[in-house]
N, C-alpha and C. Protein backbone atom coordinates (compact mmCIF):
# COMPACT_ATOMS: atom_id res chain seq x y z
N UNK A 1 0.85 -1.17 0.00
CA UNK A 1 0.00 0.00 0.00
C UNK A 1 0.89 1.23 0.00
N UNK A 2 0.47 1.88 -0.89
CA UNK A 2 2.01 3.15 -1.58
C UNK A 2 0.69 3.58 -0.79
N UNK A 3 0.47 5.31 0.43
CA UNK A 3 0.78 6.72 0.01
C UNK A 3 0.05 7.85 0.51
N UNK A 4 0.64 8.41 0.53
CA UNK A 4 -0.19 9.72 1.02
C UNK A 4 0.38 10.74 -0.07
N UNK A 5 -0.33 11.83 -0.73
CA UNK A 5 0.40 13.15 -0.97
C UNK A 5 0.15 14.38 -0.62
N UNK A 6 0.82 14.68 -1.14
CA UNK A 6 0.81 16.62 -0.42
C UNK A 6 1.04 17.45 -1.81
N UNK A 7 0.61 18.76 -1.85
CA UNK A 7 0.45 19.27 -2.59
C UNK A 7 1.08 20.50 -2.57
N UNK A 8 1.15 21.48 -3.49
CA UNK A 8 2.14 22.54 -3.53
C UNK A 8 2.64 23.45 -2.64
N UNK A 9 1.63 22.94 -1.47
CA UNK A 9 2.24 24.52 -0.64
C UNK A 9 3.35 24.01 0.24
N UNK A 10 3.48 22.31 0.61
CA UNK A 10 4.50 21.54 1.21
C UNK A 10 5.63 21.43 0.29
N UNK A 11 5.82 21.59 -1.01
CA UNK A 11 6.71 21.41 -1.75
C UNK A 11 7.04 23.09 -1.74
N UNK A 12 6.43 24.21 -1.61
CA UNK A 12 6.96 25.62 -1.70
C UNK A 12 7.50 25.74 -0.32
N UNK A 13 6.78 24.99 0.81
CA UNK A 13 7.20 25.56 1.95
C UNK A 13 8.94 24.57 1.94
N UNK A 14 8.81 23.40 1.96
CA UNK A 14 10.38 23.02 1.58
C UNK A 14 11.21 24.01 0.95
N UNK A 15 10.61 23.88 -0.44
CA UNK A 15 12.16 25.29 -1.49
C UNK A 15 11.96 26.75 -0.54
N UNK A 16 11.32 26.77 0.15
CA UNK A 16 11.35 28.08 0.60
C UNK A 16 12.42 27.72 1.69
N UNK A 17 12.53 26.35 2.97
CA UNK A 17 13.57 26.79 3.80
C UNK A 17 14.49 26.00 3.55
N UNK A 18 14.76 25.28 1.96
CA UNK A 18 16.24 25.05 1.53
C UNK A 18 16.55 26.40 0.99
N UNK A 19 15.98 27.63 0.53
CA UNK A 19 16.27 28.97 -0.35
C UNK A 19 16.99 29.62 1.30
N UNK A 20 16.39 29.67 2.11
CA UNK A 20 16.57 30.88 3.28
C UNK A 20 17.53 29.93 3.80
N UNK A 21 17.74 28.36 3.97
CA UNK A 21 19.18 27.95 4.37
C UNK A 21 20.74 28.01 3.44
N UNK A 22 20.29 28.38 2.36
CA UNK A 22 21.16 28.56 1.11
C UNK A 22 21.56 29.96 0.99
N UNK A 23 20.79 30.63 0.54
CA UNK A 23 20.58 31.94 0.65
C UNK A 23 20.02 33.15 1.33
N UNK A 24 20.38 34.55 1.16
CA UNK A 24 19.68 35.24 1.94
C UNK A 24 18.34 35.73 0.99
N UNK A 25 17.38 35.20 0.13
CA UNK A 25 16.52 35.50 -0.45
C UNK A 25 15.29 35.51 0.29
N UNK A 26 14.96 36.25 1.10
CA UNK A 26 13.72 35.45 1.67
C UNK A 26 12.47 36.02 0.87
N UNK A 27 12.46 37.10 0.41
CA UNK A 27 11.90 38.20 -0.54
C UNK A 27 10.96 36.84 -1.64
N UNK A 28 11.75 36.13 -2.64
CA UNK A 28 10.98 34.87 -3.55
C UNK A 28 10.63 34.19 -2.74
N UNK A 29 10.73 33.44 -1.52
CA UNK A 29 10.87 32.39 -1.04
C UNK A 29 8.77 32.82 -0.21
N UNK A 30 8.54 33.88 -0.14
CA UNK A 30 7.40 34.45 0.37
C UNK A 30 6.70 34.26 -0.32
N UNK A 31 6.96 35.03 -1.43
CA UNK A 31 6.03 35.05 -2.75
C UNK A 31 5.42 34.15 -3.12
N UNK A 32 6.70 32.63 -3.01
CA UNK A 32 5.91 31.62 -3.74
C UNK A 32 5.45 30.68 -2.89
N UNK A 33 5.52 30.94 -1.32
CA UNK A 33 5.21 29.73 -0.31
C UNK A 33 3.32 31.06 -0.45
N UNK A 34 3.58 32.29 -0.22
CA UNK A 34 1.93 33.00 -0.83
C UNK A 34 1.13 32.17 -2.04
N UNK A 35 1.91 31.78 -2.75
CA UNK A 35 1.45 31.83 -3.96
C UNK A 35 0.74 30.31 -4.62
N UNK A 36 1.61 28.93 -3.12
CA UNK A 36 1.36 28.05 -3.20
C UNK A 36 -0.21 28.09 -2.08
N UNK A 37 -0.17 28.92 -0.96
CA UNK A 37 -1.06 28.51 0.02
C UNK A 37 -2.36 29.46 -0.86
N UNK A 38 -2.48 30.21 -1.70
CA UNK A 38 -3.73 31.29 -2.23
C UNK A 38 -4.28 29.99 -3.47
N UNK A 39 -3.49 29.07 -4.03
CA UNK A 39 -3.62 28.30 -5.29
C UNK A 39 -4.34 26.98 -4.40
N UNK A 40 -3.82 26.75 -3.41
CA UNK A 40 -4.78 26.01 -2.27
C UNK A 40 -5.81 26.07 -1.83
N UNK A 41 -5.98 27.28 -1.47
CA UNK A 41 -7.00 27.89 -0.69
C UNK A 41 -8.46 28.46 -2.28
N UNK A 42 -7.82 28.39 -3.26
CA UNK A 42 -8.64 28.41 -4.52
C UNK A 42 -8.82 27.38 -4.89
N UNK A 43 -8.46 26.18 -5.29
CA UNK A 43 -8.83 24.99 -5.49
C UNK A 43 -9.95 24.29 -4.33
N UNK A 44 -9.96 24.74 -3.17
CA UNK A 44 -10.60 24.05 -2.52
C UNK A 44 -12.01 24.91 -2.70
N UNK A 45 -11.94 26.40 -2.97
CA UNK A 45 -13.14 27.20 -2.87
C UNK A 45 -14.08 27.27 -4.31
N UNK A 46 -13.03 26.27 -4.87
CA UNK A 46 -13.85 26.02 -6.48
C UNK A 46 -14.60 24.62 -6.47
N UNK A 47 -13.98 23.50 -5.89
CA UNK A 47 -14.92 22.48 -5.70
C UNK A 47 -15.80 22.88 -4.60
N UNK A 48 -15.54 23.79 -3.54
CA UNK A 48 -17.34 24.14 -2.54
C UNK A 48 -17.94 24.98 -3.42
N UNK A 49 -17.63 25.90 -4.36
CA UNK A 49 -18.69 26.38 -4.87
C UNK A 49 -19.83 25.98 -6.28
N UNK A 50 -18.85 24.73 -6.60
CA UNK A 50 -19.73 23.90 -7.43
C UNK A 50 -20.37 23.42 -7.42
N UNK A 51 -20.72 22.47 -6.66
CA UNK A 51 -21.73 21.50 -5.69
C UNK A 51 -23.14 22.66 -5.68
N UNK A 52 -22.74 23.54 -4.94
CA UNK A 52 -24.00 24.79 -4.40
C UNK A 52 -24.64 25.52 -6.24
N UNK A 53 -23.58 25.46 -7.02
CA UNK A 53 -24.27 26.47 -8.22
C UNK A 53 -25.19 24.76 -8.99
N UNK A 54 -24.54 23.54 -8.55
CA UNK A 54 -25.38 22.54 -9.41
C UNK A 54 -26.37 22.01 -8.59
N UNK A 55 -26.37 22.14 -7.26
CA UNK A 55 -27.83 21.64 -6.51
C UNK A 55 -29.02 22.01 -7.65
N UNK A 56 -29.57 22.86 -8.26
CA UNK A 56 -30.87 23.42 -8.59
C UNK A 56 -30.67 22.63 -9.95
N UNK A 57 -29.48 22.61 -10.90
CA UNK A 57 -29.69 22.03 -12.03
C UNK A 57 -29.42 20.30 -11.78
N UNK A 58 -30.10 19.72 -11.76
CA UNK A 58 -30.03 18.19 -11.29
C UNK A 58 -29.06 17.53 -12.21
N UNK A 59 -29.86 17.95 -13.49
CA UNK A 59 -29.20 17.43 -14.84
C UNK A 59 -27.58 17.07 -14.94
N UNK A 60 -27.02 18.51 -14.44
CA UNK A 60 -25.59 18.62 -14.59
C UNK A 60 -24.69 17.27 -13.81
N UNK A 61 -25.25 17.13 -12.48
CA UNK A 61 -24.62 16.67 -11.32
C UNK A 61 -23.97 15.19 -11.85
N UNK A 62 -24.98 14.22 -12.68
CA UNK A 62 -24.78 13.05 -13.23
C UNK A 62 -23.94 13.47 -14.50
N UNK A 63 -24.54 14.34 -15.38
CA UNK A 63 -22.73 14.49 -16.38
C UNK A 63 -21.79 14.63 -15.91
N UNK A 64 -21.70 15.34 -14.80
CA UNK A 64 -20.23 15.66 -14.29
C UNK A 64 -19.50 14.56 -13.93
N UNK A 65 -20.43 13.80 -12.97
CA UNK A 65 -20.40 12.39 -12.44
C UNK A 65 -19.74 11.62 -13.32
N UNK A 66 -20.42 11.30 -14.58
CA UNK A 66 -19.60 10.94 -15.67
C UNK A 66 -18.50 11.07 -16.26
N UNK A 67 -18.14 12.59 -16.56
CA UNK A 67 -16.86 13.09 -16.65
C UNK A 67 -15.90 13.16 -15.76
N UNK A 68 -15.80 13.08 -14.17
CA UNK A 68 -14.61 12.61 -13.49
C UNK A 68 -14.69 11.52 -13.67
N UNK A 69 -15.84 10.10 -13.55
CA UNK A 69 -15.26 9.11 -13.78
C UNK A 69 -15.09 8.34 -15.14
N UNK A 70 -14.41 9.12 -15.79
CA UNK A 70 -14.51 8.44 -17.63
C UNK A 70 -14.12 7.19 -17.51
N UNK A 71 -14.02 6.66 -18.53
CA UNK A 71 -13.78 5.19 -18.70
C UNK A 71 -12.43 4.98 -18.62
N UNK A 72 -11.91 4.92 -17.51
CA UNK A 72 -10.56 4.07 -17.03
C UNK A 72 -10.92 2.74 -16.52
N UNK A 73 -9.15 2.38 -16.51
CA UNK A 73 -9.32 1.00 -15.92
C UNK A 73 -8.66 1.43 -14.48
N UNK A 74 -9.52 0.67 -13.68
CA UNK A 74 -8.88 0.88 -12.13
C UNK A 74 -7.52 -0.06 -11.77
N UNK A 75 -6.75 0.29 -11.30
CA UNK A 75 -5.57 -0.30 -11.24
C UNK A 75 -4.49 -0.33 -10.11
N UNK A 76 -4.03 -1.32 -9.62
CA UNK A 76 -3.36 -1.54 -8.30
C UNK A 76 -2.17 -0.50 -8.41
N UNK A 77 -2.57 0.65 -7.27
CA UNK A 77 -1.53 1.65 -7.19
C UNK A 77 -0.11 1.09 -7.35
N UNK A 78 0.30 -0.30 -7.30
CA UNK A 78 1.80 -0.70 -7.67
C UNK A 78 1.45 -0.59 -9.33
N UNK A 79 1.04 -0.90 -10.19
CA UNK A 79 1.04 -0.67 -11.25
C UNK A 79 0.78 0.29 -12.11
N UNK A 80 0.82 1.51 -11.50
CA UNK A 80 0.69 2.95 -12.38
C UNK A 80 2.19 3.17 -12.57
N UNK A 81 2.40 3.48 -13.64
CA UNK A 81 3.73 4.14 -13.86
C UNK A 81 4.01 5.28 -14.61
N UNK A 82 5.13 5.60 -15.33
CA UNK A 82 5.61 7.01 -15.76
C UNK A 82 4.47 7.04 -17.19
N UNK A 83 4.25 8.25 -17.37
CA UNK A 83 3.36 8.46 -18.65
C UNK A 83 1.76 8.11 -18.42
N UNK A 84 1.81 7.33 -17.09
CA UNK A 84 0.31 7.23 -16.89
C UNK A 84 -0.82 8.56 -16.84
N UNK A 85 -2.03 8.87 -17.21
CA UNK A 85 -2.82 9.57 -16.71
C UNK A 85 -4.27 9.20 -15.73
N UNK A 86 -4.06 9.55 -14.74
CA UNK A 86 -5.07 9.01 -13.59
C UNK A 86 -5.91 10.32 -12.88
N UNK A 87 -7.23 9.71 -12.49
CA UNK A 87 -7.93 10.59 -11.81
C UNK A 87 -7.53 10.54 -10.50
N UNK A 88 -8.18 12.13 -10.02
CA UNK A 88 -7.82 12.59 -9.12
C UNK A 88 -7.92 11.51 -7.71
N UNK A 89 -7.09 11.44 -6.60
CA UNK A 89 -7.36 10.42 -5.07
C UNK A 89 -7.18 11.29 -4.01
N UNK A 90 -7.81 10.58 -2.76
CA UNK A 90 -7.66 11.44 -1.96
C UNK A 90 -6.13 11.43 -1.20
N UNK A 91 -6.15 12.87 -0.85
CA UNK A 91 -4.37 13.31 -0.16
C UNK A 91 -4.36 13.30 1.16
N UNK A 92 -5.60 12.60 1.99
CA UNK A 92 -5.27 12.53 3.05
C UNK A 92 -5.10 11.00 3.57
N UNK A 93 -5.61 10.09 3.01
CA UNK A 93 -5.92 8.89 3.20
C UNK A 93 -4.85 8.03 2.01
N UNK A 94 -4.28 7.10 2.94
CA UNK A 94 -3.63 6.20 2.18
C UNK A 94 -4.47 5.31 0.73
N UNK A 95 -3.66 5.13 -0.20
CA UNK A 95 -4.37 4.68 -1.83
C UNK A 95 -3.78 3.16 -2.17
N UNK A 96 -5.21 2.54 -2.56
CA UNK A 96 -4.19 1.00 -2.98
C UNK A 96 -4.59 0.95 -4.43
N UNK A 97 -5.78 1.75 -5.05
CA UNK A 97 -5.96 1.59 -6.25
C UNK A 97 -6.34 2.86 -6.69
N UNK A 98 -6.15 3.40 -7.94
CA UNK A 98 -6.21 4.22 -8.88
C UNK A 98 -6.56 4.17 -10.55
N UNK A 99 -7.53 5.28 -11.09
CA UNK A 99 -7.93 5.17 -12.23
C UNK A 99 -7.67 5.22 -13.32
N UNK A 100 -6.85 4.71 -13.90
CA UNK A 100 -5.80 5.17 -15.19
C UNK A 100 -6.59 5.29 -16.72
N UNK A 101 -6.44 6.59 -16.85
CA UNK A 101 -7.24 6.74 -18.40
C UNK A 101 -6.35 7.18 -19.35
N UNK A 102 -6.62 7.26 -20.60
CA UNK A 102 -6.33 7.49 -21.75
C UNK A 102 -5.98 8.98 -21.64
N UNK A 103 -4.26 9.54 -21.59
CA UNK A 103 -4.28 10.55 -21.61
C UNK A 103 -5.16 11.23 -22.56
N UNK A 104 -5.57 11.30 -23.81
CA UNK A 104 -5.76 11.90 -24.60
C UNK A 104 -7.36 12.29 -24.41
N UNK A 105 -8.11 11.45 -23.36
CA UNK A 105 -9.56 11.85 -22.24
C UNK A 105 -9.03 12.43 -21.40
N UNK A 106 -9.99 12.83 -21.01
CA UNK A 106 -9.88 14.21 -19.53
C UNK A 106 -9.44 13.12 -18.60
N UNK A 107 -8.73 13.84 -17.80
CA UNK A 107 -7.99 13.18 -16.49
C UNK A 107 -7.78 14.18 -15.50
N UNK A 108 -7.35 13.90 -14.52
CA UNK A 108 -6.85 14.76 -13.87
C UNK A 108 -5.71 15.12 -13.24
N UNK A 109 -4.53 13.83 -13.07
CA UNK A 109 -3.42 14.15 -13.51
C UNK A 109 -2.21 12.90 -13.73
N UNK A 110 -0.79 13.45 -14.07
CA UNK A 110 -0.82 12.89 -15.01
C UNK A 110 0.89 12.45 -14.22
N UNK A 111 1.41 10.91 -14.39
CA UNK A 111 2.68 10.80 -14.01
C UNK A 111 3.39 11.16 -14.88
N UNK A 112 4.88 11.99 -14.42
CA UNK A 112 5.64 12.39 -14.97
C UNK A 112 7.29 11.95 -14.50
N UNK A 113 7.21 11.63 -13.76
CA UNK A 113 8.63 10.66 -13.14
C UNK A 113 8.71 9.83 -11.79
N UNK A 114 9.30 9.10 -11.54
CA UNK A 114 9.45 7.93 -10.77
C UNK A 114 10.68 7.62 -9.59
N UNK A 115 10.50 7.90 -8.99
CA UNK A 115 12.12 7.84 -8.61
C UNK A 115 11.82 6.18 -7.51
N UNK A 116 13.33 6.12 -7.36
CA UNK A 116 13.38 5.16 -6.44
C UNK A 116 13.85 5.63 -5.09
N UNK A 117 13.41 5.12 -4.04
CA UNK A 117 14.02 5.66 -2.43
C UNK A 117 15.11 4.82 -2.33
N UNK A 118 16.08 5.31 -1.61
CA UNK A 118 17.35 4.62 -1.12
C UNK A 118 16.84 4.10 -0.35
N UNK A 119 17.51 2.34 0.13
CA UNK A 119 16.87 1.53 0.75
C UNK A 119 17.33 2.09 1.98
N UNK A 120 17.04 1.08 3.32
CA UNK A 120 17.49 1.34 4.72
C UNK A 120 16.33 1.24 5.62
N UNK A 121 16.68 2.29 6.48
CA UNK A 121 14.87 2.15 7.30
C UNK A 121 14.00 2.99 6.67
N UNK A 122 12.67 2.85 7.14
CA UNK A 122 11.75 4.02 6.72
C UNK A 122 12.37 5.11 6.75
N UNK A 123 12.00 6.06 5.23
CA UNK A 123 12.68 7.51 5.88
C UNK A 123 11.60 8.39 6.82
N UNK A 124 10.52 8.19 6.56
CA UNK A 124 9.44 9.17 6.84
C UNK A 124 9.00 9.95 6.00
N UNK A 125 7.98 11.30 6.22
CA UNK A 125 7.41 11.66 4.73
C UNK A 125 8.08 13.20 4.78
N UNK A 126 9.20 13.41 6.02
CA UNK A 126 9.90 14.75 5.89
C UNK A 126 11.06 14.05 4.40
N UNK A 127 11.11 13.13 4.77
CA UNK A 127 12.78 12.68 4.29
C UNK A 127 11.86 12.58 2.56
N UNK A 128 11.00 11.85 2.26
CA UNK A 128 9.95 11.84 0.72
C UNK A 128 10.13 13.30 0.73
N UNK A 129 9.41 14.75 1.13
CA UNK A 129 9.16 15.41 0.86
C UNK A 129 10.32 16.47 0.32
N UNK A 130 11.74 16.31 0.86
CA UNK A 130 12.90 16.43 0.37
C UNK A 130 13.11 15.79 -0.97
N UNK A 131 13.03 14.68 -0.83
CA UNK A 131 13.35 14.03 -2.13
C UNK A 131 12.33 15.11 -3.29
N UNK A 132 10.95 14.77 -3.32
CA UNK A 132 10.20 15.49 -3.90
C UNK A 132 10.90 16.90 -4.43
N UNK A 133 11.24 17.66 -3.47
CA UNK A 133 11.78 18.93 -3.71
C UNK A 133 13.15 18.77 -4.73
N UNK A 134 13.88 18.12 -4.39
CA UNK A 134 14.79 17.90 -5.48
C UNK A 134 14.71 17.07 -7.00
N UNK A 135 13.68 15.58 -6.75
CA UNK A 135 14.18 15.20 -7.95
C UNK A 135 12.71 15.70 -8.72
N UNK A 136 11.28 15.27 -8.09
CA UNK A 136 10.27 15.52 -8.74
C UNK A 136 10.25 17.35 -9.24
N UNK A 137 10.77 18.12 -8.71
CA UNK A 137 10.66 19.19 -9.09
C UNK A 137 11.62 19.50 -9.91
N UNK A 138 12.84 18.78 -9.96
CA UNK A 138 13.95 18.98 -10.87
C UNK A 138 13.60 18.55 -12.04
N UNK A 139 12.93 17.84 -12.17
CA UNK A 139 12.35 16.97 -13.18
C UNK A 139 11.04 17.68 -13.85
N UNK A 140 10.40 18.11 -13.15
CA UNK A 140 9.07 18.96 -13.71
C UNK A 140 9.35 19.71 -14.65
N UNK A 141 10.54 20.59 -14.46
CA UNK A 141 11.04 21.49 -15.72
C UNK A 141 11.22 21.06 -17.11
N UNK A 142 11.94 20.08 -16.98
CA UNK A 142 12.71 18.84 -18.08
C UNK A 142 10.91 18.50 -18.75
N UNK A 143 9.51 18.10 -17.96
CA UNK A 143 8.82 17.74 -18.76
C UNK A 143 7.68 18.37 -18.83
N UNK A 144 7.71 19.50 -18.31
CA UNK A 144 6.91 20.80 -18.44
C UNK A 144 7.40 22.05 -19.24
N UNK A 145 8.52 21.80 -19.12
CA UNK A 145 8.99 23.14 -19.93
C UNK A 145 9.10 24.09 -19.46
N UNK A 146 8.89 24.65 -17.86
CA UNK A 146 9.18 25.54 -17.53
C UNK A 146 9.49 25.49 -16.06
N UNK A 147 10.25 26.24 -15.07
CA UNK A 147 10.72 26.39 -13.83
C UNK A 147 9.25 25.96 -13.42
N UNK A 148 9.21 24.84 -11.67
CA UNK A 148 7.88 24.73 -11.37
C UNK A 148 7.69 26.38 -10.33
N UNK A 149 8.83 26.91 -10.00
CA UNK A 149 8.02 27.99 -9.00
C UNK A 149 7.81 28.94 -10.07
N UNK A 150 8.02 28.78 -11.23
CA UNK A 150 6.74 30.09 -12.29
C UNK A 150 5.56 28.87 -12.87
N UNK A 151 5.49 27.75 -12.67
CA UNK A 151 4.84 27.23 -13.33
C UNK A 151 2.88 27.89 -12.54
N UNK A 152 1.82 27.43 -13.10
CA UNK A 152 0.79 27.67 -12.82
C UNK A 152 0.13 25.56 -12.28
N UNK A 153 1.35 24.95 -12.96
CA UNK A 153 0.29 23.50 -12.47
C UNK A 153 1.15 22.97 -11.50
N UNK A 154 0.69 22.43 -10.80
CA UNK A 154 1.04 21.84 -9.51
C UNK A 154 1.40 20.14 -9.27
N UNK A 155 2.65 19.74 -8.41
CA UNK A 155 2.91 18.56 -8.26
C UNK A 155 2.64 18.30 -6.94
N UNK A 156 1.85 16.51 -7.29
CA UNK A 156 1.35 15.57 -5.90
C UNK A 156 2.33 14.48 -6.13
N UNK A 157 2.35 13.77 -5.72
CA UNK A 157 3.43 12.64 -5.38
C UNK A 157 2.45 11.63 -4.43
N UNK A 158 3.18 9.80 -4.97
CA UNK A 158 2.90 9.16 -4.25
C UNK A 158 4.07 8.48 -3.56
N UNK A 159 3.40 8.53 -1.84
CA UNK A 159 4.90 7.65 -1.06
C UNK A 159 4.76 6.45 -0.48
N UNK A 160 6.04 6.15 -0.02
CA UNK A 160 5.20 4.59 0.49
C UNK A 160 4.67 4.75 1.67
N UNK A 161 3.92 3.85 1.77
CA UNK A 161 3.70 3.97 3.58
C UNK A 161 4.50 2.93 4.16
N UNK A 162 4.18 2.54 5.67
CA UNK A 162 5.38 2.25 6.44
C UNK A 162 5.03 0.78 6.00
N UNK A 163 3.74 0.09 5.97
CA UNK A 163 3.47 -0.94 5.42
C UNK A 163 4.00 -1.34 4.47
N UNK A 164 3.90 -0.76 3.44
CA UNK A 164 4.41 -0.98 2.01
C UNK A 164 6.43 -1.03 1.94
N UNK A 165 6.73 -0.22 2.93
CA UNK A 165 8.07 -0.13 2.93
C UNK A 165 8.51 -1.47 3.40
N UNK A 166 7.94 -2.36 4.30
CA UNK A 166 8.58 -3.01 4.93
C UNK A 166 8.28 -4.58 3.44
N UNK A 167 7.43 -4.05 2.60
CA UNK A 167 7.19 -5.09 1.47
C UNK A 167 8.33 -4.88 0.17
N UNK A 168 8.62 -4.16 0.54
CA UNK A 168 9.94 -3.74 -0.64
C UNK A 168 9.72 -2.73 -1.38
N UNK A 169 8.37 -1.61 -1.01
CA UNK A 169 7.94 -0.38 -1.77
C UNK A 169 8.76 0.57 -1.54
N UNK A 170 10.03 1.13 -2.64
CA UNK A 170 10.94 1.95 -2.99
C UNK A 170 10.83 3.29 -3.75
N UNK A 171 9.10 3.22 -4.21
CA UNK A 171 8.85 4.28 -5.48
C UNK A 171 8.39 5.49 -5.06
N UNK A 172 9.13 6.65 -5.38
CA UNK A 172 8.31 8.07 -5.21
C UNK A 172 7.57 7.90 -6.47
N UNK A 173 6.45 8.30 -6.53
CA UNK A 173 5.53 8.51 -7.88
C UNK A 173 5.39 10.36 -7.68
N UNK A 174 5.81 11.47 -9.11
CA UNK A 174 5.36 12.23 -8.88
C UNK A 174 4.42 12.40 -10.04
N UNK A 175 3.10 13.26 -10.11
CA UNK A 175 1.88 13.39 -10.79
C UNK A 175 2.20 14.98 -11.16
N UNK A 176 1.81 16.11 -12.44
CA UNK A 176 1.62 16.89 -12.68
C UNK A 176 0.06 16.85 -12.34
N UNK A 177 -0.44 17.92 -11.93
CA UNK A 177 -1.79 18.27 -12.40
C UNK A 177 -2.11 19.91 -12.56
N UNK A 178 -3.13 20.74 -13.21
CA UNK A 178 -3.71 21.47 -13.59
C UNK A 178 -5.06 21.91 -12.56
N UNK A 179 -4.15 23.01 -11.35
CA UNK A 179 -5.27 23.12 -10.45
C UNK A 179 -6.67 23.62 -10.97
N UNK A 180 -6.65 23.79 -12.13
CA UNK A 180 -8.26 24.76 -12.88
C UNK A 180 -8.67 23.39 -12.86
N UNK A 181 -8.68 22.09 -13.18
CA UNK A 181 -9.58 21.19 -13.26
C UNK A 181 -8.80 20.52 -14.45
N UNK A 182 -9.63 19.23 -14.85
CA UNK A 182 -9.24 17.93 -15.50
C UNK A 182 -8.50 18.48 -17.06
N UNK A 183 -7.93 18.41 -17.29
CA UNK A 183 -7.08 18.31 -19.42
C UNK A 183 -7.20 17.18 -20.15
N UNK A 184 -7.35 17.39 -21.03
CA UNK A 184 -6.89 16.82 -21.94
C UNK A 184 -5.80 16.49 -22.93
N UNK A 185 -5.19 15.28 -22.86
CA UNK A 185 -3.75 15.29 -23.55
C UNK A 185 -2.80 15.41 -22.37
N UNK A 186 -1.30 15.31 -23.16
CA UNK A 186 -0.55 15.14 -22.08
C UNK A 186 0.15 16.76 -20.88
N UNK A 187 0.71 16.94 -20.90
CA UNK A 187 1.01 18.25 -20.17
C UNK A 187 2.30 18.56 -20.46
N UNK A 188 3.25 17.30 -20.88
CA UNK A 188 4.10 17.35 -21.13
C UNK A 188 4.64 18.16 -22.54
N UNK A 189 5.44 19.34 -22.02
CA UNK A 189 5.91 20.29 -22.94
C UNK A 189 4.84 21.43 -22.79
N UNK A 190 3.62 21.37 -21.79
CA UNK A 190 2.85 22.43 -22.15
C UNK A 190 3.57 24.01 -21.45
N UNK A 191 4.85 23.81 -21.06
CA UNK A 191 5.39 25.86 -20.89
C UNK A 191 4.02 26.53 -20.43
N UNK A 192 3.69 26.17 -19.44
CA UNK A 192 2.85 26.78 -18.27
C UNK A 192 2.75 26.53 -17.37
């Protein structure tokens, strides 16, 4: 059983106190730990205000229904890999399965690299969330096309849990996604 993730404002608040242990910048390091917690705090105020504008139209509620769950195949979170596109899971609760669709259908987001953990003991999810900061974000550039602290889409990651570690689960999974909601196609190369 791979995972919990976290989402941009844990990956800004990291580069923000490797930036202020590196450097004296604290000036960017604000901006974009602001910039991760306002992109948070909007994503969550766009799924409460949807629900409330579709109560009255009934109609909508079951298309929508439809459209997050398009026709994927559900699939044992050990078997998603790089290039996959999967719907959205929850980030607070550990995941054993996930929906993998056809990038080229709406999804919601999308793997973009893989890393492996150095073996040993559990690291914990400070020691993942480091990693994250270095390779998944080092990497975001390479398949996004652009720096992730100017980027506008956001990286989740899957880790192991302590269960899974002690089964031989080694994989950071990191995911691009598009906080406005689901895309189409891949993301890769989209320079935004």
């Amino acid at each position: 059983m791979i995972v919990r993730i976290t989402i941009r404002t844990a990956v800004t608040a990291l580069a923000a106190v490797a930036a202020l242990s590196l450097s004296a910048c604290g000036d960017d390091s604000s901006d974009d730990n602001a910039g991760g917690d306002s992109t948070a705090t909007t994503e969550e105020t766009a799924s409460e205000e949807t629900p409330a504008e579709e109560t009255p139209a009934e109609e909508e509620t079951p298309a929508e229904e439809e459209s997050e769950a398009p026709e994927g195949e559900t699939q044992d979170v050990f078997d998603v890999g790089l290039g996959d596109c999967i719907s959205n899971f929850n980030a607070e609760e550990q995941v054993s399965e996930l929906t993998v669709i056809p990038c080229e259908e709406e999804h919601d987001q999308e793997v973009f690299a893989v890393f492996e953990v150095p073996d040993g003991d559990f690291p914990g999810s400070e020691a993942f969330e480091e990693q994250v900061t270095t390779d998944c974000v080092g990497e975001f550039e390479t398949f996004v096309g652009m720096p992730y602290e100017e980027s506008v889409l956001q990286i989740q990651w899957l880790e192991p849990t302590e269960e899974s570690w002690a089964q031989g689960d080694r994989e950071l999974v990191c995911t691009v996604l598009d906080p406005s909601g689901p895309v189409s196609g891949t993301l890769e190369g989209a320079n935004r």
